[in-house]
Protein backbone atom coordinates (compact mmCIF):
# COMPACT_ATOMS: atom_id res chain seq x y z
CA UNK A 1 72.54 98.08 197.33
CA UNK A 2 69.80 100.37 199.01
CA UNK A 3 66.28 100.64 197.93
CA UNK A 4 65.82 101.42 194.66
CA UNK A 5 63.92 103.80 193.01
CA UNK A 6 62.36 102.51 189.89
CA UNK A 7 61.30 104.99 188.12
CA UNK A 8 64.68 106.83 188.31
CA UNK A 9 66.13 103.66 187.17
CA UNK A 10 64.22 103.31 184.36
CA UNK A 11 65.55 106.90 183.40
CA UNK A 12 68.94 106.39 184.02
CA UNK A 13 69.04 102.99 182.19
CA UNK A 14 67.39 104.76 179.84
CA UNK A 15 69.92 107.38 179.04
CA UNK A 16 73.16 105.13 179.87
CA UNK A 17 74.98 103.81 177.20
CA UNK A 18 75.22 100.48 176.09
CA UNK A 19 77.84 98.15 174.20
CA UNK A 20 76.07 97.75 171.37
CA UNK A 21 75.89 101.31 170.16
CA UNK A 22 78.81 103.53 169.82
CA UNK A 23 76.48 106.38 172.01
CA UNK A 24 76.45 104.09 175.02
CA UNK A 25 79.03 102.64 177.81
CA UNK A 26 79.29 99.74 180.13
CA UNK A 27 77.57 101.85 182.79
CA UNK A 28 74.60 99.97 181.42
CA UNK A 29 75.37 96.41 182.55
CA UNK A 30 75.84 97.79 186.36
CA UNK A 31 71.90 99.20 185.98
CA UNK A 32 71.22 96.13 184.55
CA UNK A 33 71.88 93.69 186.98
CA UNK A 34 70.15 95.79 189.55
CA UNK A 35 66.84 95.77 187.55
CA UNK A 36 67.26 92.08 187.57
CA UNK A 37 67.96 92.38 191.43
CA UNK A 38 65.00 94.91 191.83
CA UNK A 39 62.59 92.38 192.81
CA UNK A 40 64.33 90.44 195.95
CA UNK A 41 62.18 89.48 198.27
CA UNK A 42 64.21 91.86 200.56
CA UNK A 43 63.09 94.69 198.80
CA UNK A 44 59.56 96.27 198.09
CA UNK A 45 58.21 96.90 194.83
CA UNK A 46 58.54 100.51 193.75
CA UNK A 47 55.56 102.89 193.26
CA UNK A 48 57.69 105.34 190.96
CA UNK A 49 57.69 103.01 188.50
CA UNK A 50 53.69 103.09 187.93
CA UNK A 51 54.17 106.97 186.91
CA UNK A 52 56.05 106.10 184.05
CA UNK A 53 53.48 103.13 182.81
CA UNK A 54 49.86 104.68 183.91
CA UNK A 55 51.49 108.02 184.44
CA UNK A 56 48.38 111.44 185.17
CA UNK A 57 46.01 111.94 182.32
CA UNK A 58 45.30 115.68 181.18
CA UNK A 59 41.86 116.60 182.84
CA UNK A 60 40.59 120.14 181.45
CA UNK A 61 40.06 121.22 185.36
CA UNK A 62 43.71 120.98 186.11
CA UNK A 63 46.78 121.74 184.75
CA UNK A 64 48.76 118.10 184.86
CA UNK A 65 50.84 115.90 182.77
CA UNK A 66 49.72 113.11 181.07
CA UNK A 67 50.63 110.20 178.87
CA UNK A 68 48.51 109.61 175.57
CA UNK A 69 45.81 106.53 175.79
CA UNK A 70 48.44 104.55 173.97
CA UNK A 71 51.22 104.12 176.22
CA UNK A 72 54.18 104.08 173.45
CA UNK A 73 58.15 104.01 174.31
CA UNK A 74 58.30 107.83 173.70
CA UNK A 75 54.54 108.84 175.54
CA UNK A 76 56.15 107.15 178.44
CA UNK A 77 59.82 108.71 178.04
CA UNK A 78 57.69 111.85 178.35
CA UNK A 79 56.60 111.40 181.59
CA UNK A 80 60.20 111.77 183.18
CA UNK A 81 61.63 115.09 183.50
CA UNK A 82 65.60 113.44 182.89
CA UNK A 83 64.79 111.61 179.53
CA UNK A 84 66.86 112.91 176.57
CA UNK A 85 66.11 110.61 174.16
CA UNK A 86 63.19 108.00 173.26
CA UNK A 87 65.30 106.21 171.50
CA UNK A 88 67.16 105.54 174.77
CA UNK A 89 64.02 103.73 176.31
CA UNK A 90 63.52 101.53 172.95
CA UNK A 91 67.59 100.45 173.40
CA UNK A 92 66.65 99.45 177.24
CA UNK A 93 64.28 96.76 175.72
CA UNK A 94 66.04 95.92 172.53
CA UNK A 95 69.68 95.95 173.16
CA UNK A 96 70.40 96.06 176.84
CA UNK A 97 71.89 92.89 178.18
CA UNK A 98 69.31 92.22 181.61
CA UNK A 99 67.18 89.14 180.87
CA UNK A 100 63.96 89.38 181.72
CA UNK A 101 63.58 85.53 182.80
CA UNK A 102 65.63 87.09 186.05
CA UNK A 103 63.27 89.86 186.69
CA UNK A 104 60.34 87.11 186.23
CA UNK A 105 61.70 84.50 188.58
CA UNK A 106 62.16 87.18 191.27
CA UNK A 107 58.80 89.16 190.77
CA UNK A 108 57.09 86.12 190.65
CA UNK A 109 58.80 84.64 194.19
CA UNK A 110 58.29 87.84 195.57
CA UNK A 111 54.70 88.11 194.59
CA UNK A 112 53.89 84.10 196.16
CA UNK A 113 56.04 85.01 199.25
CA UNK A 114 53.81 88.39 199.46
CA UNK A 115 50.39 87.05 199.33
CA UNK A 116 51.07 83.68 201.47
CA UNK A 117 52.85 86.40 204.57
CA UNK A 118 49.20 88.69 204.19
CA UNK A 119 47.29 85.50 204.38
CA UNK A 120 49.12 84.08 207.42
CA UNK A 121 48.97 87.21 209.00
CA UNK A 122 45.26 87.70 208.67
CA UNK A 123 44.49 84.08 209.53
CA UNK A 124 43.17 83.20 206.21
CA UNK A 125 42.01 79.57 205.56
CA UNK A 126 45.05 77.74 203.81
CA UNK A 127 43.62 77.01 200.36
CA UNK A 128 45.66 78.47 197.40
CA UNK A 129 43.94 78.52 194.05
CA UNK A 130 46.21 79.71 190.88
CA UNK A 131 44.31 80.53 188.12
CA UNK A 132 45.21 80.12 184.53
CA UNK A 133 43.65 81.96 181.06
CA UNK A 134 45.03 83.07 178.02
CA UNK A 135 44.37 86.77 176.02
CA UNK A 136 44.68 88.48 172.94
CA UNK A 137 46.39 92.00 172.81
CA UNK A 138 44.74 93.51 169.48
CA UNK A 139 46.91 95.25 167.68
CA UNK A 140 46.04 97.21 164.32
CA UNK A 141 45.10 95.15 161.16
CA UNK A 142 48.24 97.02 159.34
CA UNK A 143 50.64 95.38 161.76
CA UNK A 144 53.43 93.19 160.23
CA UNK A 145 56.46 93.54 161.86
CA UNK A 146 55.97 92.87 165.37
CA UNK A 147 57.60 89.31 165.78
CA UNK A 148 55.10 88.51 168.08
CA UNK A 149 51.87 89.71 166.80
CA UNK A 150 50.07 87.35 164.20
CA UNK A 151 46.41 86.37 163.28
CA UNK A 152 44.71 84.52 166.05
CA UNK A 153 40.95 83.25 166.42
CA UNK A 154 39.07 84.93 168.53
CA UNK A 155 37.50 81.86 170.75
CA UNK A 156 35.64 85.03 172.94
CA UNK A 157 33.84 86.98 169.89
CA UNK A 158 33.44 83.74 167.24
CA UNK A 159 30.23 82.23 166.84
CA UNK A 160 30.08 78.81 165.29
CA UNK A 161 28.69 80.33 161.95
CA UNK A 162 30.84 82.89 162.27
CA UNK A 163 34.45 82.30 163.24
CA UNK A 164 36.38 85.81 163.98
CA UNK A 165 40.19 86.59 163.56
CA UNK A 166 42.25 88.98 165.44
CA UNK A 167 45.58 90.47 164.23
CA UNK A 168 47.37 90.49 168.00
CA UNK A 169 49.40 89.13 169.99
CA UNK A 170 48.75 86.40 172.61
CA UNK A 171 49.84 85.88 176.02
CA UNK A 172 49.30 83.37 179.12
CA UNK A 173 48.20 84.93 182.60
CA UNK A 174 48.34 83.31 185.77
CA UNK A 175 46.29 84.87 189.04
CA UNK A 176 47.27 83.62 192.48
CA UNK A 177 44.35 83.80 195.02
CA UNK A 178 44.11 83.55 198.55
CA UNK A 179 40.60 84.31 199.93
CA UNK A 180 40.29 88.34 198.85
CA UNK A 181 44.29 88.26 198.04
CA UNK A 182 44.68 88.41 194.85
CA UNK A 183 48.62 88.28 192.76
CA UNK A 184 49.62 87.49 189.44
CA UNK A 185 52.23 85.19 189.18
CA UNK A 186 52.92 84.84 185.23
CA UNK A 187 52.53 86.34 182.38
CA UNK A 188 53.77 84.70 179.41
CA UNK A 189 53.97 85.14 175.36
CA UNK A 190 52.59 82.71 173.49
CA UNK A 191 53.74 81.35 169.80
CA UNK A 192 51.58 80.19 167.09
CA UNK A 193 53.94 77.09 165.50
CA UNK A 194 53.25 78.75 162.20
CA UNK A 195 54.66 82.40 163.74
CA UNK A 196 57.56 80.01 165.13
CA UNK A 197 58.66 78.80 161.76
CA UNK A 198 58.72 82.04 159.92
CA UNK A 199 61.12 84.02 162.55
CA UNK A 200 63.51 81.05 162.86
CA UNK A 201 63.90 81.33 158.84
CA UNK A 202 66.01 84.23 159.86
CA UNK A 203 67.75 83.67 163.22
CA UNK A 204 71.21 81.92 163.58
CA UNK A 205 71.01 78.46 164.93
CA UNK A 206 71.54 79.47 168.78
CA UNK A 207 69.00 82.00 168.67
CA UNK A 208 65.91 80.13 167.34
CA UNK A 209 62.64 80.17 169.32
CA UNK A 210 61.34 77.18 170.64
CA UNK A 211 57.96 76.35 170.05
CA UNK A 212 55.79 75.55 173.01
CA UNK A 213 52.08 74.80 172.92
CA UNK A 214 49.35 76.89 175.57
CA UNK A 215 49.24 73.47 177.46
CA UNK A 216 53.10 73.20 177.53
CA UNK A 217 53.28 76.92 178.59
CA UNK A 218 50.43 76.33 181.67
CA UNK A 219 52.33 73.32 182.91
CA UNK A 220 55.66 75.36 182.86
CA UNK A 221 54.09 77.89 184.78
CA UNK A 222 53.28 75.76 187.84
CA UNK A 223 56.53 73.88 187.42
CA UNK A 224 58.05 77.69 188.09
CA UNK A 225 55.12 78.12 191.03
CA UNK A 226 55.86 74.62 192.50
CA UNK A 227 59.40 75.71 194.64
CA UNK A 228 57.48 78.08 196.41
CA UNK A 229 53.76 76.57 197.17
CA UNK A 230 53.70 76.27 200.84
CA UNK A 231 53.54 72.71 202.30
CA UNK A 232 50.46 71.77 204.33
CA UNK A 233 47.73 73.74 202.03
CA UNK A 234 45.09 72.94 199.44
CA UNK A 235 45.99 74.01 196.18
CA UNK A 236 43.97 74.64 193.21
CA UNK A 237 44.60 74.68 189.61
CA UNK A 238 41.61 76.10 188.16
CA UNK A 239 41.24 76.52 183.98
CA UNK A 240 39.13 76.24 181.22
CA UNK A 241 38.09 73.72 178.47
CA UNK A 242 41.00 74.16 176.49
CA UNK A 243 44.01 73.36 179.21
CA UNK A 244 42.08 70.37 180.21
CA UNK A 245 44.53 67.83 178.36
CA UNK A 246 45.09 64.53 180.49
CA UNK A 247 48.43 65.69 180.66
CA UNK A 248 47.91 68.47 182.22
CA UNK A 249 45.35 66.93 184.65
CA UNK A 250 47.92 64.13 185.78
CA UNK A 251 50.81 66.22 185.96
CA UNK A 252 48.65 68.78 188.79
CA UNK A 253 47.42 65.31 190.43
CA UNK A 254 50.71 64.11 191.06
CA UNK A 255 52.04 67.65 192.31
CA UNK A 256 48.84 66.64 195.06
CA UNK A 257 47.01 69.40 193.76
CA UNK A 258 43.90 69.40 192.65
CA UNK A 259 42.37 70.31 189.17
CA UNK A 260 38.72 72.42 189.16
CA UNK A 261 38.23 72.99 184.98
CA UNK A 262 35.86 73.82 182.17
CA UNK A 263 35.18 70.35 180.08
CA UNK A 264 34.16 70.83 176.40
CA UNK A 265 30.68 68.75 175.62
CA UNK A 266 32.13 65.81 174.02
CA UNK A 267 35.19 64.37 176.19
CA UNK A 268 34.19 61.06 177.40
CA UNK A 269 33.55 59.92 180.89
CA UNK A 270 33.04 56.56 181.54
CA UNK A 271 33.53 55.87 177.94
CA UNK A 272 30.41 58.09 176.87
CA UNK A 273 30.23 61.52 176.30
CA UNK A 274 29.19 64.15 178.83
CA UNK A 275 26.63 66.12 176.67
CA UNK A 276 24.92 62.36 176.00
CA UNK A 277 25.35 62.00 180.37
CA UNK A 278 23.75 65.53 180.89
CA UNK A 279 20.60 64.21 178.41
CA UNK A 280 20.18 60.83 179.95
CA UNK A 281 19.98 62.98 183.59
CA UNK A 282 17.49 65.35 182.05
CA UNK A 283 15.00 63.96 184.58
CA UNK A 284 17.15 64.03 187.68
CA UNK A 285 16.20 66.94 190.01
CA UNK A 286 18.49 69.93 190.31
CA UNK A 287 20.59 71.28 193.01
CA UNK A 288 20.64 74.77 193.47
CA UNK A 289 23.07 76.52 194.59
CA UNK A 290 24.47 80.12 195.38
CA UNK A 291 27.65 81.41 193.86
CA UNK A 292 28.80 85.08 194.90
CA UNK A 293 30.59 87.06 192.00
CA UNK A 294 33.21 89.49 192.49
CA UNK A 295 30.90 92.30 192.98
CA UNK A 296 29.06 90.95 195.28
CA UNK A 297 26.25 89.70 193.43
CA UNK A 298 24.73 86.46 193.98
CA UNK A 299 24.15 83.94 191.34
CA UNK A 300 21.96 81.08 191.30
CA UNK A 301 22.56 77.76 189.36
CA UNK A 302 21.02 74.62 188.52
CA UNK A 303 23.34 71.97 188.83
CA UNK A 304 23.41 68.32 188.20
CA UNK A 305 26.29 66.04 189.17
CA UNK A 306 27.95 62.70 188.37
CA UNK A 307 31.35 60.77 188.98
CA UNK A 308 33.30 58.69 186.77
CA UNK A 309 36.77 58.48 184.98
CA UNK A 310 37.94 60.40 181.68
CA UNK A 311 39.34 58.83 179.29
CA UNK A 312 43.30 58.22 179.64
CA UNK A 313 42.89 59.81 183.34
CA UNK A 314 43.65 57.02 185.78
CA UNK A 315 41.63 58.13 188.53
CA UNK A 316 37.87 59.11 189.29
CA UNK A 317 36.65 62.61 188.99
CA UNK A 318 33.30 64.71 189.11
CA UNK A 319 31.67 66.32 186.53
CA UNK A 320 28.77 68.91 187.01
CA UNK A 321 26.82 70.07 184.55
CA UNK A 322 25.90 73.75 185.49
CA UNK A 323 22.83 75.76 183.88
CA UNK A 324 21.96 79.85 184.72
CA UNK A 325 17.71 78.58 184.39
CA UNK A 326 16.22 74.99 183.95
CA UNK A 327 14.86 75.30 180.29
CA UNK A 328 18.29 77.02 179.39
CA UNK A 329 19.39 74.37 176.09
CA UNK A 330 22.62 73.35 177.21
CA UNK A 331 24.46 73.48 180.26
CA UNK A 332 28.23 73.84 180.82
CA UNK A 333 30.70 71.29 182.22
CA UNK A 334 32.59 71.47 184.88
CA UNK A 335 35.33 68.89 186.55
CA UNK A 336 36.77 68.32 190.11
CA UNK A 337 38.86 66.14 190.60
CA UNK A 338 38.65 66.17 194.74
CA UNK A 339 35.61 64.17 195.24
CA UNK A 340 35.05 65.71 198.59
CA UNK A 341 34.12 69.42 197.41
CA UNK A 342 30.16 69.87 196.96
CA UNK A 343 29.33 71.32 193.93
CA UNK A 344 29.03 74.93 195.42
CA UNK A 345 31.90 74.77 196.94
CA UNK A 346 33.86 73.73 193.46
CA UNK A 347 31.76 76.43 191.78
CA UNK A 348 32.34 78.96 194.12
CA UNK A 349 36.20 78.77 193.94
CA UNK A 350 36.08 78.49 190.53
CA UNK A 351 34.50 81.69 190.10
CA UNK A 352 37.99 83.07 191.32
CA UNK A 353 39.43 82.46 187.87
CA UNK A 354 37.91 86.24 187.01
CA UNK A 355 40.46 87.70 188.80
CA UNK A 356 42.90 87.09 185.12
CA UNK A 357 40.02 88.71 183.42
CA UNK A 358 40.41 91.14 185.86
CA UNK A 359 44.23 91.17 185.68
CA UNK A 360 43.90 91.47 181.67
CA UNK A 361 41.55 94.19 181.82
CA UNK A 362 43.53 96.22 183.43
CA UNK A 363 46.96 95.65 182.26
CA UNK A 364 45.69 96.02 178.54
CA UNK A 365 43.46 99.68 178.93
CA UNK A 366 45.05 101.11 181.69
CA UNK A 367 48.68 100.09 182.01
CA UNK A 368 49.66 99.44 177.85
CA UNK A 369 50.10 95.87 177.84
CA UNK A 370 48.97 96.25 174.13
CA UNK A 371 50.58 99.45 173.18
CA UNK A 372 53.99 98.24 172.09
CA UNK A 373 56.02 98.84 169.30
CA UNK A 374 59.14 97.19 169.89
CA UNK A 375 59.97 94.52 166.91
CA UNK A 376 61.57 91.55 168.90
CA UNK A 377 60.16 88.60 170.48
CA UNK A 378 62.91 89.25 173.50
CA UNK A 379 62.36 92.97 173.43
CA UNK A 380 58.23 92.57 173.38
CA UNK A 381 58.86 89.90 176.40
CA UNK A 382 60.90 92.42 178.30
CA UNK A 383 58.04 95.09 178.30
CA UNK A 384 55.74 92.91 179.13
CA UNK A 385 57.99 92.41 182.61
CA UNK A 386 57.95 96.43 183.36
CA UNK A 387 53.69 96.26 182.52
CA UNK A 388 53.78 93.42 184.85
CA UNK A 389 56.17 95.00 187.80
CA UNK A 390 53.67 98.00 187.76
CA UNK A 391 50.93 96.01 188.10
CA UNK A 392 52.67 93.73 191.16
CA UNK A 393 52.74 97.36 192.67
CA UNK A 394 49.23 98.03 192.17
CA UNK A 395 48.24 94.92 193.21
CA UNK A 396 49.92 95.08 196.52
CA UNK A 397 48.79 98.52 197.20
CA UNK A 398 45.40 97.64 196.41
CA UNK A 399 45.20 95.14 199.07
CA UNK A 400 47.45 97.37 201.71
CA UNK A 401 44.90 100.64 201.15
CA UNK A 402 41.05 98.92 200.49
CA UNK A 403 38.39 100.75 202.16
CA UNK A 404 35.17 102.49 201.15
CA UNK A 405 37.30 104.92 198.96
CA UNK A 406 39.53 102.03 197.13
CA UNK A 407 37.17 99.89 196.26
CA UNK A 408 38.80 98.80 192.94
CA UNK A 409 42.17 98.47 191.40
CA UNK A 410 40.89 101.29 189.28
CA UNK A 411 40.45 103.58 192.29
CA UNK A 412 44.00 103.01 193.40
CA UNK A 413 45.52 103.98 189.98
CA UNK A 414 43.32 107.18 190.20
CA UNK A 415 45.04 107.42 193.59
CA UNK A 416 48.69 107.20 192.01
CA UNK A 417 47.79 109.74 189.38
CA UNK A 418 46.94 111.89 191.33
CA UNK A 419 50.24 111.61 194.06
CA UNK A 420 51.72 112.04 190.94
CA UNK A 421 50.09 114.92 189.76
CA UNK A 422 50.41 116.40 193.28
CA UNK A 423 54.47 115.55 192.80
CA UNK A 424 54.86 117.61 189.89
CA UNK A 425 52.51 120.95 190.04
CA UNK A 426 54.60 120.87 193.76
CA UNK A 427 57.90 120.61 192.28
CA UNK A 428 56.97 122.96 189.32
CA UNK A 429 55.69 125.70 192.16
CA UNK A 430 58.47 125.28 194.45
CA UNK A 431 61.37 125.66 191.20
CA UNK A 432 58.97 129.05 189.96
CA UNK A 433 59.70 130.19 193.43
CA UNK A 434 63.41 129.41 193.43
CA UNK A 435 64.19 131.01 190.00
CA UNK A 436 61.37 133.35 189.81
CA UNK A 437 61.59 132.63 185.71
CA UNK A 438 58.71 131.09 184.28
CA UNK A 439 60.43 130.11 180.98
CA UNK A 440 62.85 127.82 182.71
CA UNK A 441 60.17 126.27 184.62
CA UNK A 442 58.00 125.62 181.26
CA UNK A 443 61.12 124.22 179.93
CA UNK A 444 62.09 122.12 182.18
CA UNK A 445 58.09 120.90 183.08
CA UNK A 446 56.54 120.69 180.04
CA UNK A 447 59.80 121.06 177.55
CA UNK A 448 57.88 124.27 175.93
CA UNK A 449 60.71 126.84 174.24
CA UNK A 450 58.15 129.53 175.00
CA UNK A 451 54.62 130.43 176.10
CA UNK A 452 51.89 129.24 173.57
CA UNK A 453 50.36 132.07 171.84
């Protein structure tokens, strides 16, 4: 099969029958085992397929086409000039028979494979660190029949007097870094039990979801990740408070990773807790130290450090305890369990875990991560594959095309939109000049029957 074009595929799938309908064929089955194949590591991502999920928006100054801020089935069917029928696109995700635990496993070799080659190539130190966090997509409070979407508590924008809840739906991210390299490797829906229970009330028996916990989700992820770590490197696992379960922490150890984690302020070191540690060190001196954000910026720190094991973790560990100033109340805790890292360097690379806040930024206000409105847990999961293909494209691009003009992953998409916008004003010019008839090429460009008044 030759290189695909993913955008065109998307359109063809789109409009190709399916067996499930009496308006659609076989054909479908044939596209649908190349969009599973798409992502080989023989074959480069596709940067048609961005146009159709952050596709031009309108700008007063220029006359281009653009996708509403909401990036729904039938805004994005718009974009392509060979789409029919929205419907078409919905029946891709809902019906179609490609899995999208296919197009996962490949994207997410391809994207490991990807980032280790551009690290080897530039001579990059060999430390891997894979990043794990978990976000809410907010949907509107009116929502209800979106298997996925439920209320969850906002852990971000609650207060302790104040707890606040979120109708949304949530997901698991995972961020591969290597120096300035930066992938995602996962990105996974997440279940409350309670949301579990209700859909399997009306599935058949070999349908049923199976419920699996955020720490049972993070450990699947780097059992997925684990085939394909290179040999010979340090690896990483970096998270916060709420993944560090023992289980979690023993299964990295015995991978012979290591773990670099938030700790909440009463798990137990040494048999006493770390918020009663951090008072009885209130007179030790502090060590400060330098941590560089992702803009640049420099932070300073006051740290304090101590060793010791956590409870039901069989081996010894580091805790700092981390404040912004000195009379700052309480400080935050941090773990490490390679004994040989100084605290700025265990700091420093866990800083790195911004690059999923990064990640979820993006993917939720520029490339409709939250914008669904699919119904089924399988047909939710599959869009979240095509968000996460188009951002594996910008990603890669991003890295290939930095300089003093791309300085963001928000410059590159401008980039893209504009190519694109370039693409069609070109091809709208060069069909006016073929046919010499206007109406035909408002037709066919922006589907008007007739000038506007």
């Amino acid at each position: 099969m030759g290189k695909l074009n993913m955008g065109s595929l998307l359109s063809r799938m789109a409009e190709k029958p399916t067996t499930c309908s009496n308006r659609r064929s076989s054909h479908a089955h044939t596209d649908c085992t190349q969009f599973s194949e798409v992502m080989h590591i023989h074959r480069p991502i596709e940067p048609q397929l961005i146009q159709a999920t952050a596709p031009a928006h309108p700008q007063p100054d220029r006359c281009t086409p653009g996708c509403e801020d909401e990036k729904t089935l039938a805004a994005l069917q718009r974009q392509f000039l060979e789409a029919p029928d929205a419907s078409n696109v919905a029946d891709f995700l809902r019906i179609s028979p490609w899995q999208a635990e296919d197009v996962q496993s490949a994207l997410r070799l391809q994207q490991v494979k990807w980032a280790i080659a551009q690290a080897e190539s530039l001579g990059l130190p060999k430390v891997l660190y894979i990043n794990i966090d978990d976000s809410l997509g907010e949907k509107d409070k009116a929502t209800r029949h979106l298997e996925p979407v439920d209320w969850f508590h906002d852990h971000s924008e609650s207060t302790k007097s104040k707890p606040v809840f979120k109708n949304a739906f949530c997901y698991l991210v995972a961020t591969v870094r290597i120096g300035k390299i930066v992938v995602t490797v996962d990105l996974r829906l997440y279940l409350r039990a309670k949301t579990v229970r209700r859909l399997n009330r009306q599935r058949p028996a070999g349908q049923r979801i199976l419920f699996r916990s955020k720490n049972n989700l993070a450990k699947s992820i780097l059992e997925a990740l684990h085939p394909w770590l290179p040999a010979g490197w340090a690896i990483y696992v970096q998270f916060d408070s709420w993944y560090a379960s023992e289980e979690l922490i023993k299964y990295v150890r015995r991978q012979g990773w290591h773990v670099t984690c938030g700790l909440k302020h009463n798990r137990k070191l040494n048999g006493k807790r770390i918020d009663q540690i951090a008072s009885a060190l209130r007179h030790r001196r502090y060590t400060h130290i330098q941590v560089t954000a992702a803009d640049g910026n420099k932070l300073t720190y006051f740290v304090r450090q101590t060793s010791g094991r956590l409870k039901k973790v069989p081996f010894d560990v580091r805790v700092f305890f981390s404040k912004r100033h000195p009379r700052e109340k309480s400080p935050a805790y941090f773990m490490s369990t390679d004994l040989t890292r100084s605290a700025q360097q265990a700091l420093q690379g866990y800083s790195g875990r911004w690059s999923c806040e990064v990640s979820n930024f993006y993917l939720k206000t520029q490339l409709g991560l939250s914008d669904f409105r699919v119904q089924s847990y399988e047909a939710v999961d599959k869009y979240m594959v095509v968000v996460w293909l188009t951002w594996a494209y910008v990603e890669q691009r991003f890295q290939q095309e930095r300089s003093t003009q791309i300085k963001t992953y928000g410059d590159l998409i401008r980039r893209h939109r504009d190519e694109h916008a370039i693409q069609w004003l070109t091809g709208a010019l060069q069909m006016m000049q073929e046919t010499g008839d206007m109406q035909q090429v408002l037709h066919r460009y922006l589907r008007l029957e007739s000038l506007p008044a």
